[in-house]
Protein backbone atom coordinates (compact mmCIF):
# COMPACT_ATOMS: atom_id res chain seq x y z
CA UNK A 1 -16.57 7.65 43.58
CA UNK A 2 -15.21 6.65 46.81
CA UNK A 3 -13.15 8.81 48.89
CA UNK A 4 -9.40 7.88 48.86
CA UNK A 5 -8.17 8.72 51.97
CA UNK A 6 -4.51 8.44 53.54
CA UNK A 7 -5.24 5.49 55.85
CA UNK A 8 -6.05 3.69 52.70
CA UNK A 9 -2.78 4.55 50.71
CA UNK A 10 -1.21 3.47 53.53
CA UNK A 11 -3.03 0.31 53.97
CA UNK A 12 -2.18 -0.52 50.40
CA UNK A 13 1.13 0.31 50.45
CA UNK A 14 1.84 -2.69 53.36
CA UNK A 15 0.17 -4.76 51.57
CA UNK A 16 2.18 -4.40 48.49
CA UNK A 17 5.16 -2.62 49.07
CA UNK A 18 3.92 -0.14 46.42
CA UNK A 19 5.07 3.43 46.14
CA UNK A 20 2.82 5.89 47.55
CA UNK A 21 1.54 7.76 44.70
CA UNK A 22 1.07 4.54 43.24
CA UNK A 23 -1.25 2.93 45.84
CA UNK A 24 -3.18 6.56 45.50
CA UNK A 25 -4.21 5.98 42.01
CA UNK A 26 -4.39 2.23 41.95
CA UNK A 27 -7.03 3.30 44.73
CA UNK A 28 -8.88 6.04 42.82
CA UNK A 29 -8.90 3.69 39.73
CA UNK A 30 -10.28 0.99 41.44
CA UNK A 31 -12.83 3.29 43.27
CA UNK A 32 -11.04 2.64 46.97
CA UNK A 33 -11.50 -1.34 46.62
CA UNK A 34 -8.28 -2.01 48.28
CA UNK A 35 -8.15 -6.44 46.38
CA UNK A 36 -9.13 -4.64 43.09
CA UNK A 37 -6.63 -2.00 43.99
CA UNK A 38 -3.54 -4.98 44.74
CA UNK A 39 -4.70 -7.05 41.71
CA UNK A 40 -4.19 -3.32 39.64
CA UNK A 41 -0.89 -2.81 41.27
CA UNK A 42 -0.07 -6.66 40.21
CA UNK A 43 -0.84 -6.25 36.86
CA UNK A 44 0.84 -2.73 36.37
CA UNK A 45 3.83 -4.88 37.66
CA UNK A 46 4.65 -2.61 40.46
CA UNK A 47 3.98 -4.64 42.91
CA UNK A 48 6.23 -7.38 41.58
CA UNK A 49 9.06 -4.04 41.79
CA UNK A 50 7.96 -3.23 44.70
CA UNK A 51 9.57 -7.18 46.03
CA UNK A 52 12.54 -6.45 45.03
CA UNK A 53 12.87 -3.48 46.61
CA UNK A 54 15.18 -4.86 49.31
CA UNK A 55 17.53 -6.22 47.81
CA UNK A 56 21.05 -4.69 47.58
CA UNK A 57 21.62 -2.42 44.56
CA UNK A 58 25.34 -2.30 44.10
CA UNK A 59 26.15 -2.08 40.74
CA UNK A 60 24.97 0.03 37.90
CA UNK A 61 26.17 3.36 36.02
CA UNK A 62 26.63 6.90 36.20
CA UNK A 63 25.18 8.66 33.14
CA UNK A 64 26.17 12.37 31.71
CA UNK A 65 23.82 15.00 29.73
CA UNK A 66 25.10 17.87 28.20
CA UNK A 67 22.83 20.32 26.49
CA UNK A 68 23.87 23.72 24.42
CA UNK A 69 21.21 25.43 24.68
CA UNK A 70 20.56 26.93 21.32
CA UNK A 71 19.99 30.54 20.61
CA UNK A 72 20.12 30.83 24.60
CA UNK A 73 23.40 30.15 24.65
CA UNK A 74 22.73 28.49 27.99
CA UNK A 75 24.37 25.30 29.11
CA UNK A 76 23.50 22.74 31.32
CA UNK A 77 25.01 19.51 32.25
CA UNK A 78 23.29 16.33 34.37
CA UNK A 79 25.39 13.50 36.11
CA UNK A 80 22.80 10.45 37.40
CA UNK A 81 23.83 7.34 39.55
CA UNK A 82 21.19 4.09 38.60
CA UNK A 83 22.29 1.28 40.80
CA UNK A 84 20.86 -1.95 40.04
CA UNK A 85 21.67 -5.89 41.84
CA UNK A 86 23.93 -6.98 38.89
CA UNK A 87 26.80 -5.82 36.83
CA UNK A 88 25.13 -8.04 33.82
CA UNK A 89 21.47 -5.95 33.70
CA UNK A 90 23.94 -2.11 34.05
CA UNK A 91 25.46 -3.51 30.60
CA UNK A 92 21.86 -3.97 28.58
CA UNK A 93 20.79 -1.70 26.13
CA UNK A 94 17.10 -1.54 28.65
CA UNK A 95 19.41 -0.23 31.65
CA UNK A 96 21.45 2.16 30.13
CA UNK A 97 18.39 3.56 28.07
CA UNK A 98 16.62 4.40 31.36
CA UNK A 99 19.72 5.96 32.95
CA UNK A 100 19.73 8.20 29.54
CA UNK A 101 15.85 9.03 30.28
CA UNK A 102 16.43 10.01 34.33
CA UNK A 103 19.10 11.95 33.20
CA UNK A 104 16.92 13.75 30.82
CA UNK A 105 14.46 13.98 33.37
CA UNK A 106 16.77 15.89 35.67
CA UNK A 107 17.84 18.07 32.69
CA UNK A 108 14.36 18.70 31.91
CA UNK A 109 12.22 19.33 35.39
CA UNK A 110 15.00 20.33 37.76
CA UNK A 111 14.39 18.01 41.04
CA UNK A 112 15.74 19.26 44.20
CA UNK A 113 15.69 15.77 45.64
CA UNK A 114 15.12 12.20 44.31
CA UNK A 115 12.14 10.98 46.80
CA UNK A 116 9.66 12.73 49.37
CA UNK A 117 11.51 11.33 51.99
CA UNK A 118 14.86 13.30 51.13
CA UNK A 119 13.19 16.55 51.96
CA UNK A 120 14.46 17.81 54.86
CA UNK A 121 11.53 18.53 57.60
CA UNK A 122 12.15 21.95 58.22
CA UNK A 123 11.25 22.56 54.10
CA UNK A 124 7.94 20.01 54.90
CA UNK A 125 6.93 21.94 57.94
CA UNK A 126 7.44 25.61 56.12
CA UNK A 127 5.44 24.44 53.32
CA UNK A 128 2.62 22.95 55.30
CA UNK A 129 2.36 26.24 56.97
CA UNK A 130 1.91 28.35 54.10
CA UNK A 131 -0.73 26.08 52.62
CA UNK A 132 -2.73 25.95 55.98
CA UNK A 133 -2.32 29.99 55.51
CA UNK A 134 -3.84 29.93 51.89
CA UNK A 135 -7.01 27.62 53.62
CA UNK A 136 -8.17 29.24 56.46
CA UNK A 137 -11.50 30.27 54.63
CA UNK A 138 -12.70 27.22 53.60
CA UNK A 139 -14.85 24.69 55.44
CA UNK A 140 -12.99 23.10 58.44
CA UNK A 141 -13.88 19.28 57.18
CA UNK A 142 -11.86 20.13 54.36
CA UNK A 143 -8.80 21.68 54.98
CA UNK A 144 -6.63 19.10 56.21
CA UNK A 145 -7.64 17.30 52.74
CA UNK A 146 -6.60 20.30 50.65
CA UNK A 147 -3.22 20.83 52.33
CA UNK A 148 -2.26 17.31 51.62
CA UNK A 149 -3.38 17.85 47.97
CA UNK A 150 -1.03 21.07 47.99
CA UNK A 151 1.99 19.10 49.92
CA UNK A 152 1.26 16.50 46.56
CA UNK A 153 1.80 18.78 44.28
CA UNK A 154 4.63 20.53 45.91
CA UNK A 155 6.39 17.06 46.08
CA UNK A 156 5.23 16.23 42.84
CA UNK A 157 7.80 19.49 41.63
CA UNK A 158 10.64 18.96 43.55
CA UNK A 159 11.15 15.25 43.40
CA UNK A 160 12.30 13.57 41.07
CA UNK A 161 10.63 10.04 41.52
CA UNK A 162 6.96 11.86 41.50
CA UNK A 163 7.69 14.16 38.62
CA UNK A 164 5.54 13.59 35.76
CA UNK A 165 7.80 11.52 33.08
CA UNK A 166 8.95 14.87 30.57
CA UNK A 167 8.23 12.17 27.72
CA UNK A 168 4.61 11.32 28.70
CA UNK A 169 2.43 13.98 26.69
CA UNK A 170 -0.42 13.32 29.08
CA UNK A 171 1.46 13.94 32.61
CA UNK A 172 0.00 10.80 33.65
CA UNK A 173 2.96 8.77 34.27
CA UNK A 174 5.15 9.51 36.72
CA UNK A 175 9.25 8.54 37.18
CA UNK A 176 8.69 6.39 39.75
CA UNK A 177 5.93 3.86 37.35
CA UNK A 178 9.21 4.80 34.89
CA UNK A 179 11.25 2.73 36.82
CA UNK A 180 8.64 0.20 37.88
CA UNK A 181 8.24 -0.93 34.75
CA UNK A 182 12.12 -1.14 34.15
CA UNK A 183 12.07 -3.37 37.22
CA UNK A 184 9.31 -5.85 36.33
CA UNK A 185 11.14 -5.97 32.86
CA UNK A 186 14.92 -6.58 33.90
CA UNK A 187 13.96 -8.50 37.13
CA UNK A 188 16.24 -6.59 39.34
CA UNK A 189 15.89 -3.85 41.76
CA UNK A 190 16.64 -0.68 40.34
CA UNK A 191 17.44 2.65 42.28
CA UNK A 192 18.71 6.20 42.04
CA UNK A 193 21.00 6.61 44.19
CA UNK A 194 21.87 11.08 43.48
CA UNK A 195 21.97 13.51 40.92
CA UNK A 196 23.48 16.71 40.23
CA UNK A 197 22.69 19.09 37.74
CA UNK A 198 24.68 22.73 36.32
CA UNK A 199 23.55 25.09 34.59
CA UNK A 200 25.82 28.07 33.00
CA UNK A 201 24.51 31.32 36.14
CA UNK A 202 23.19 29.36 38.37
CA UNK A 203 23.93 27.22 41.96
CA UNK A 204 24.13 23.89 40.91
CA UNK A 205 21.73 21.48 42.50
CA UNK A 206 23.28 18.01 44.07
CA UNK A 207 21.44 15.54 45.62
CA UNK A 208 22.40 12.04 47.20
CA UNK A 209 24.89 13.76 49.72
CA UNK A 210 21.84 13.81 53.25
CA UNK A 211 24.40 16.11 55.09
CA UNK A 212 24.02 18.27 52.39
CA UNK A 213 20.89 18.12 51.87
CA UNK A 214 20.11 19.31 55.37
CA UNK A 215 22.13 22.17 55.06
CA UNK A 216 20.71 23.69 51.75
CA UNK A 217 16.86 22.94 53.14
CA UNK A 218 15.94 26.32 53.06
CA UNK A 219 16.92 27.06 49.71
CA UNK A 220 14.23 25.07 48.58
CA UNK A 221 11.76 27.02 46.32
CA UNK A 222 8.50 27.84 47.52
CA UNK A 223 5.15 26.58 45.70
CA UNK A 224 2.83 29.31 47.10
């Protein structure tokens, strides 16, 4: 199999528009053939999402989960703002149902931040240092690629649109193909715009607010 490397995501991802982590496995399913990989992208319809992706999400809804807990007696609670382009498509049954799922999701998995890109650098940067800490005995040629594998994973924990989907048995499907699939379906860009979760004992975790965000960087949990 051919070796996916950055460069290539990248390339991929101007072509199409695509999110990251999906250009990476259109790419390893398509054995690094960037056409194949487009024409995989195409037919996923993610690429189709991924042109609508500019367009102005103003409207949409905020949904609420509240779960009890059980025996536990714990308690948590989940508020989640979907935008989408049109007050018509936040009313349909497909809409709300996916608001009901990301809220789930949050509930579920416990994101610190919806996308990569919300993570303040200073987090990034501490991260990447522990992981080039944990590689210093293997083979030069490969620890660059190892410490992006980590920073994957670490990602993969902490936000929300590269979380595995908590209904997908297989962990194959991530939140972000989730929504992609909303999008080719309802035609309309679709968004998450924040998130905050509670839970009964603990510091609740909101996201949306950047400022914020910055300021509660180094509270983000390590994945040593």
């Amino acid at each position: 199999m051919a070796e996916v490397t950055a460069a290539m995501v990248k390339q991929l991802r101007e072509l199409t528009g695509a999110g990251m982590m999906d250009c990476k496995r259109a790419l390893v399913e398509c054995d690094g053939d960037i056409e194949k990989a487009k024409d995989w992208l195409r037919a996923k319809g993610m690429a189709r999402a991924a042109d609508k992706a500019g367009r102005s999400a103003n409207e949409g809804v905020v949904e609420a989960y509240v779960h009890g807990g059980g025996v536990s007696g714990q308690k948590l609670g989940v508020l989640v703002e979907v935008n989408c382009e049109s007050d018509f498509v936040a009313k349909t049954d497909d809409f709300r149902q996916l608001a009901k799922e990301l809220a789930l999701q949050v509930a579920g998995r416990s994101p610190l931040y919806v996308r990569r890109e919300d993570v303040p650098p200073v987090v990034v940067e501490r991260e990447r240092s522990v992981f080039v800490a944990q590689v210093v005995d293997k083979p030069a040629n490969i620890q660059d690629k190892i410490v992006e594998g980590k920073l994957d994973a670490y990602f993969g924990e902490i936000c929300l649109l590269e979380q595995p989907y908590v209904r997908d048995e297989k962990g194959k499907k991530k939140v972000n193909q989730l929504i992609s699939e909303a999008v080719a379906k309802l035609g309309e860009n679709i968004t998450i715009a924040r998130f905050a979760r509670f839970q009964v004992g603990e510091s609740a975790t909101v996201t949306g607010d950047r400022s914020a965000s910055q300021e509660d960087g180094d509270a983000a949990p390590s994945a040593s």
